[in-house]
Protein backbone atom coordinates (compact mmCIF):
# COMPACT_ATOMS: atom_id res chain seq x y z
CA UNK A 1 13.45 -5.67 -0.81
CA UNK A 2 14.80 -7.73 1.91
CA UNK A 3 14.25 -5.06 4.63
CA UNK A 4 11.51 -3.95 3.53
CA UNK A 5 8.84 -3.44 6.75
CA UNK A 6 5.00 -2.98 7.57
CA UNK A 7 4.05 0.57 7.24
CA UNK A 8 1.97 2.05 9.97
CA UNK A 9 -2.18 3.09 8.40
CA UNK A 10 -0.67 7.02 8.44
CA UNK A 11 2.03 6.37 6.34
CA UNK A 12 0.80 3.94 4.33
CA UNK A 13 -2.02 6.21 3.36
CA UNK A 14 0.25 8.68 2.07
CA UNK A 15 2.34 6.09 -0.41
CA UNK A 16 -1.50 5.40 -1.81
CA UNK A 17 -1.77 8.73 -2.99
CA UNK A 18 1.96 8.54 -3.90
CA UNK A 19 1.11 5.68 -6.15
CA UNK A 20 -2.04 7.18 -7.34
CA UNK A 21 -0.11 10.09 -8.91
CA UNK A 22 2.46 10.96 -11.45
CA UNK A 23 5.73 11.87 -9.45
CA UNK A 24 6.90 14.34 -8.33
CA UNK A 25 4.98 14.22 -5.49
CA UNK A 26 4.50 17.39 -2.71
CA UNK A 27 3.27 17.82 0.34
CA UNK A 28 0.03 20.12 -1.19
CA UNK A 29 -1.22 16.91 -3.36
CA UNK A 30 -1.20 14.79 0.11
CA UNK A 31 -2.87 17.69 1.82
CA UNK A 32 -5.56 17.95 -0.89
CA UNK A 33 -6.26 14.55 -1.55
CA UNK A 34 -5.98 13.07 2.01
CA UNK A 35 -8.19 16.59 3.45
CA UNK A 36 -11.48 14.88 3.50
CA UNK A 37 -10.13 11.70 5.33
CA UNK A 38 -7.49 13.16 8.16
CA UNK A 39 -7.47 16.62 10.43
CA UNK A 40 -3.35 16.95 9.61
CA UNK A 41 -1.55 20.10 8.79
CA UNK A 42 1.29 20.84 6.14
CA UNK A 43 4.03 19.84 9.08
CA UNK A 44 2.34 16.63 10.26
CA UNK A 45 2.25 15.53 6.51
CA UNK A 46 5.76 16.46 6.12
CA UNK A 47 7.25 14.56 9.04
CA UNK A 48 5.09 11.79 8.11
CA UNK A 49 6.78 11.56 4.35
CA UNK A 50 10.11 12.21 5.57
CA UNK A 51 10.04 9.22 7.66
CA UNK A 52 9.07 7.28 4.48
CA UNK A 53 12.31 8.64 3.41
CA UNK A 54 14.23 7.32 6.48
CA UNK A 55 12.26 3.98 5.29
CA UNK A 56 13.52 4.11 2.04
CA UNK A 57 10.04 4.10 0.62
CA UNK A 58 10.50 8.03 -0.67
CA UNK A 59 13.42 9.82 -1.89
CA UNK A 60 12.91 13.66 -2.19
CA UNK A 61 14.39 16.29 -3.62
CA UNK A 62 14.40 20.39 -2.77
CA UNK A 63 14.38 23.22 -5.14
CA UNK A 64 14.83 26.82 -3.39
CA UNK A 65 11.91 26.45 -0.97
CA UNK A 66 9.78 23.59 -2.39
CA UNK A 67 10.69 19.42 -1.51
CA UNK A 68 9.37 17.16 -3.95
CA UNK A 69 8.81 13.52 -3.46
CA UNK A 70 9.14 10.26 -5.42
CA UNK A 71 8.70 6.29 -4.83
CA UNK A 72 11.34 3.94 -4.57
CA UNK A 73 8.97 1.13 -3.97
CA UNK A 74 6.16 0.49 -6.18
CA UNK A 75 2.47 -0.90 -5.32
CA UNK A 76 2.70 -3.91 -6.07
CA UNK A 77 5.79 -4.79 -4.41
CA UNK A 78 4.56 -3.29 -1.13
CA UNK A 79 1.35 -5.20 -1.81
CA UNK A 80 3.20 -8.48 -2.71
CA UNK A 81 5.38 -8.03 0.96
CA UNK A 82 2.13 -7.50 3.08
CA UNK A 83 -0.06 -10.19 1.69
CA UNK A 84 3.10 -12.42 1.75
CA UNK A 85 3.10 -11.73 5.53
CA UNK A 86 -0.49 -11.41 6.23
CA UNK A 87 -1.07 -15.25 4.76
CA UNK A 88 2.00 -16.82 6.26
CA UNK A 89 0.96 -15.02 9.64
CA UNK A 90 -2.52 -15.64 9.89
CA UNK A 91 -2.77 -18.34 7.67
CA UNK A 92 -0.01 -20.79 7.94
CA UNK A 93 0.93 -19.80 4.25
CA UNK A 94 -2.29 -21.26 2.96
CA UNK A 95 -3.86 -19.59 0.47
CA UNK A 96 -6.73 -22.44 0.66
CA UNK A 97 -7.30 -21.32 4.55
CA UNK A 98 -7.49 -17.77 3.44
CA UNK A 99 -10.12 -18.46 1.01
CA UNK A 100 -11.73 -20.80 3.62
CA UNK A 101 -11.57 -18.16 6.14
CA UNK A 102 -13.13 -15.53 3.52
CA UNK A 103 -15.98 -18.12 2.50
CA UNK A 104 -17.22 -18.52 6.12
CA UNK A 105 -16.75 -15.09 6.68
CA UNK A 106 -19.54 -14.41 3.84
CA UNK A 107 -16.88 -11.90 2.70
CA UNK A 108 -16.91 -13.63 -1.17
CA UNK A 109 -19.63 -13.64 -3.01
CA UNK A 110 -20.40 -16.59 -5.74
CA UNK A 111 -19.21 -14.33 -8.23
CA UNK A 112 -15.96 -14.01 -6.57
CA UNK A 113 -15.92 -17.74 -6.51
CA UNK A 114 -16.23 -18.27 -10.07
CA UNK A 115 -14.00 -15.45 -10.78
CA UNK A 116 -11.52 -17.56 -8.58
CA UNK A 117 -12.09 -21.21 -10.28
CA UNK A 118 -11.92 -18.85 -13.48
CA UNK A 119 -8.48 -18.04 -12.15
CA UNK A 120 -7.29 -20.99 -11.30
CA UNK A 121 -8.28 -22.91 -14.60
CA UNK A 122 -5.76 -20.19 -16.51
CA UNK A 123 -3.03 -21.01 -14.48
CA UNK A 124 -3.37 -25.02 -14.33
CA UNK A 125 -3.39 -24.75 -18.23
């Protein structure tokens, strides 16, 4: 998605649970499964996902009294945009200086790096 754009933490908290669960999606499963992270109530949560509507992250739908929600962009795609960004961004669109970065940052352990070389055998096959 072309226009697609960074989510702020709040909202992209909410599309986690989103994309944890089967859709339709409601306000009560946000409230129940975010409740031990965040101090919001029903309306915050509900201004919150219909601004991911606006986005064009949600679309909803209402029956009688209830507004259920479902995602028009999947995980991986959002994941795929932000990591895109974050590397060109931060790391001159080197994956190399990312994992350079990581490594002196003690942030991968020598698992990860075999699980990495592992990695990149498969693809250079």
């Amino acid at each position: 998605m072309a226009d697609m754009k960074k989510l702020p933490n709040a909202e992209f908290d909410i599309m986690k649970v989103v994309w944890e669960n089967d859709p339709p999606i409601t306000t009560k499963m946000i409230l129940e499964q975010l409740g031990h992270e965040r101090d919001w109530k029903a309306q915050t949560v509900i201004s919150l996902m219909l601004r991911l509507v606006e986005r064009g992250f949600l679309r909803t739908e209402k029956k009688g009294k209830e507004r259920t929600f479902y995602p028009l962009i999947e995980r991986d795609a959002y994941l795929e945009f932000e990591t895109s960004n974050f590397v060109n961004l931060y790391h001159e669109n080197s994956l190399l200086h990312l994992v350079n970065t990581m490594y002196h940052g003690k942030a991968l352990s020598d698992a990860d790096i075999d699980e990495l070389l592992q990695w990149a055998r498969e693809r250079s096959e």
